[in-house]
Protein backbone atom coordinates (compact mmCIF):
# COMPACT_ATOMS: atom_id res chain seq x y z
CA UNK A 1 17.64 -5.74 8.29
CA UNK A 2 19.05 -5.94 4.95
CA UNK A 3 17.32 -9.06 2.94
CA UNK A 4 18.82 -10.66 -0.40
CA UNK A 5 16.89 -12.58 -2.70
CA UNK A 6 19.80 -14.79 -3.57
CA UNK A 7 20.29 -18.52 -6.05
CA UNK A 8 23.47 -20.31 -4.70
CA UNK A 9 23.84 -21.68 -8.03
CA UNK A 10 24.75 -18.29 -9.44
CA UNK A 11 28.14 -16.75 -9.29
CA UNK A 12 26.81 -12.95 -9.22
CA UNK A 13 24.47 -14.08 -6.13
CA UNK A 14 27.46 -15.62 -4.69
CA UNK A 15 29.27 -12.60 -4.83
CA UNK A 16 26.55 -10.41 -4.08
CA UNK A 17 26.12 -12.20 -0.52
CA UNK A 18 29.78 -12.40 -0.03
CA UNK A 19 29.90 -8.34 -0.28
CA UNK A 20 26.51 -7.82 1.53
CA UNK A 21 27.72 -10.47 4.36
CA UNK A 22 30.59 -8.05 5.07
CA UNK A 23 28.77 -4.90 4.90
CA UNK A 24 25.66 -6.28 7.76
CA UNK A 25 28.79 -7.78 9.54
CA UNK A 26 30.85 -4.12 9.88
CA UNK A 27 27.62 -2.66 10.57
CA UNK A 28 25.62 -5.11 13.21
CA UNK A 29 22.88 -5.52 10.71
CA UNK A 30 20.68 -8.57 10.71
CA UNK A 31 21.00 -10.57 7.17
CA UNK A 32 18.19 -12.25 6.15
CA UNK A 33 19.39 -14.76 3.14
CA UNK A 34 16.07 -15.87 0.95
CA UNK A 35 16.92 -18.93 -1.65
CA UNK A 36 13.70 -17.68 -3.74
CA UNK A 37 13.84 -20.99 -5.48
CA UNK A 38 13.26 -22.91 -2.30
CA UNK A 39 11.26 -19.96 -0.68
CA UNK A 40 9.61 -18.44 -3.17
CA UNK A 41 8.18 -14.51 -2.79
CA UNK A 42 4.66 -14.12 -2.64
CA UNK A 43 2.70 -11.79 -5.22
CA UNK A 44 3.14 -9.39 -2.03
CA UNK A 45 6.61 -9.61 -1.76
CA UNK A 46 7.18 -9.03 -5.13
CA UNK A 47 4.77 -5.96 -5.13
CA UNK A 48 6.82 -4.42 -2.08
CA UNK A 49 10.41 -5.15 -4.07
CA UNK A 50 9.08 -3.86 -7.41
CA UNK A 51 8.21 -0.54 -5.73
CA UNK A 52 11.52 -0.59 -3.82
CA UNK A 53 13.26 -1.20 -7.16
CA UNK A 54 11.53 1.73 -8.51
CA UNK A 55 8.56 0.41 -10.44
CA UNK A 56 9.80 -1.43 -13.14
CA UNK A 57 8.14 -4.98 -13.06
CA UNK A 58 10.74 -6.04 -16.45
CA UNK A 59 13.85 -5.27 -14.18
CA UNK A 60 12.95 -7.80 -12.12
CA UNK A 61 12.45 -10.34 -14.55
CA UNK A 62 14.60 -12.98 -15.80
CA UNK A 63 13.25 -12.75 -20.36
CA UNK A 64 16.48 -15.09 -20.71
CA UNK A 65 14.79 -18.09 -18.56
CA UNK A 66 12.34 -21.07 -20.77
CA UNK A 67 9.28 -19.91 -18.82
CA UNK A 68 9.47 -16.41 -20.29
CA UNK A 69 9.02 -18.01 -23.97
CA UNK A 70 6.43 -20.60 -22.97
CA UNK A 71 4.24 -18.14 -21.00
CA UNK A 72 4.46 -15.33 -23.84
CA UNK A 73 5.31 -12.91 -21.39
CA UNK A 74 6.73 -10.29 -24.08
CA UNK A 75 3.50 -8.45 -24.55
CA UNK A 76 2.62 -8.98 -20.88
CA UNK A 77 1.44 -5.92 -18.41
CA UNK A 78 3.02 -6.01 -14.85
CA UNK A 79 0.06 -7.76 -13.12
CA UNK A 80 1.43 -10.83 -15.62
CA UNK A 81 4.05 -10.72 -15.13
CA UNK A 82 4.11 -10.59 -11.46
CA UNK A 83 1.64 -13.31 -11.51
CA UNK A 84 4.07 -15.24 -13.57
CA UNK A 85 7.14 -14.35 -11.32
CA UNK A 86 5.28 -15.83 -8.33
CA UNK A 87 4.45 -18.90 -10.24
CA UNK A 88 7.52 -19.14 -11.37
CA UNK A 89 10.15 -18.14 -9.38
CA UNK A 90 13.31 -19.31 -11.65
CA UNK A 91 12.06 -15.96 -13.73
CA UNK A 92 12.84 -13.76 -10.83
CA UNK A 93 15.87 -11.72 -11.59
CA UNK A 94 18.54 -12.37 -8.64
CA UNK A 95 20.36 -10.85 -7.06
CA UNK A 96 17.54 -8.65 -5.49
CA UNK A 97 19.29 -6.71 -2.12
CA UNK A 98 16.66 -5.22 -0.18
CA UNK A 99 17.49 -2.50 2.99
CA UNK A 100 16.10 0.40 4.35
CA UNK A 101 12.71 0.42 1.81
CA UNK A 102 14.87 0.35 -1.41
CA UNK A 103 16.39 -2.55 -3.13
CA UNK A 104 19.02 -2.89 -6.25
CA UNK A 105 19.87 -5.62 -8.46
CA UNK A 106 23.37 -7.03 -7.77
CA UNK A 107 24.57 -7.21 -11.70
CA UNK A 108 27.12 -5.93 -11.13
CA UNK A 109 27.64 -7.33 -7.07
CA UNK A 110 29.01 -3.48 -6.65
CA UNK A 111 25.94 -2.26 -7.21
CA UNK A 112 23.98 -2.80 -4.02
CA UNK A 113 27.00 -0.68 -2.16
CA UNK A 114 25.25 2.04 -2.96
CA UNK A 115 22.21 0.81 -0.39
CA UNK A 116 24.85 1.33 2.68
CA UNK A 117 26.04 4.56 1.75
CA UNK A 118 29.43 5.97 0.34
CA UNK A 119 32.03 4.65 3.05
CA UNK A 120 31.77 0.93 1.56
């Protein structure tokens, strides 16, 4: 199942899904669309995407959003910060595309192609 973490409201989400809609529809693969601002990811969620991301908890982050000032996240560790992500889900960085136990921003949109392999 490929799974995108995905804000209507933004024009590289919208683009994002419009690239990963055609990959899961040339490949029979179940999409699973998640508005995170209506559905928000759990601290577990957000544990399982960091790792697929790679580990880094300030990739997935959103410094550019009002919360990030008014919590003082700057100095923050990764528990923080993940805390604050799941409190506030506006700091989550979107587009997250999530497929096979590995997941890639989608700034640029091209760059979750690289989850389906070469032929895309």
């Amino acid at each position: 199942m490929i799974t995108i973490y995905h804000n209507p409201r933004c024009s590289k989400s919208r683009e994002t899904l419009a690239l990963v809609q055609e990959v899961a529809e040339r490949d029979g693969q179940p999409l699973n669309v998640i508005d995170y601002l209506k559905t928000p990811p759990d601290l577990a969620a957000l544990k399982d995407l960091r790792a697929q991301l790679g580990g880094d908890v300030r990739a997935m982050l959103r410094d550019n959003e009002e919360e990030y000032a008014s919590l003082g996240l700057a100095g923050a560790d990764d528990a923080a910060l993940l805390a604050a992500i799941a409190a506030h889900s506006r700091l989550l960085q979107r587009p997250i595309v999530s497929y096979q136990g590995r997941a890639i921003i989608g700034r640029p949109p091209e760059n979750v192609l690289a989850l389906f392999g070469k032929n895309n």
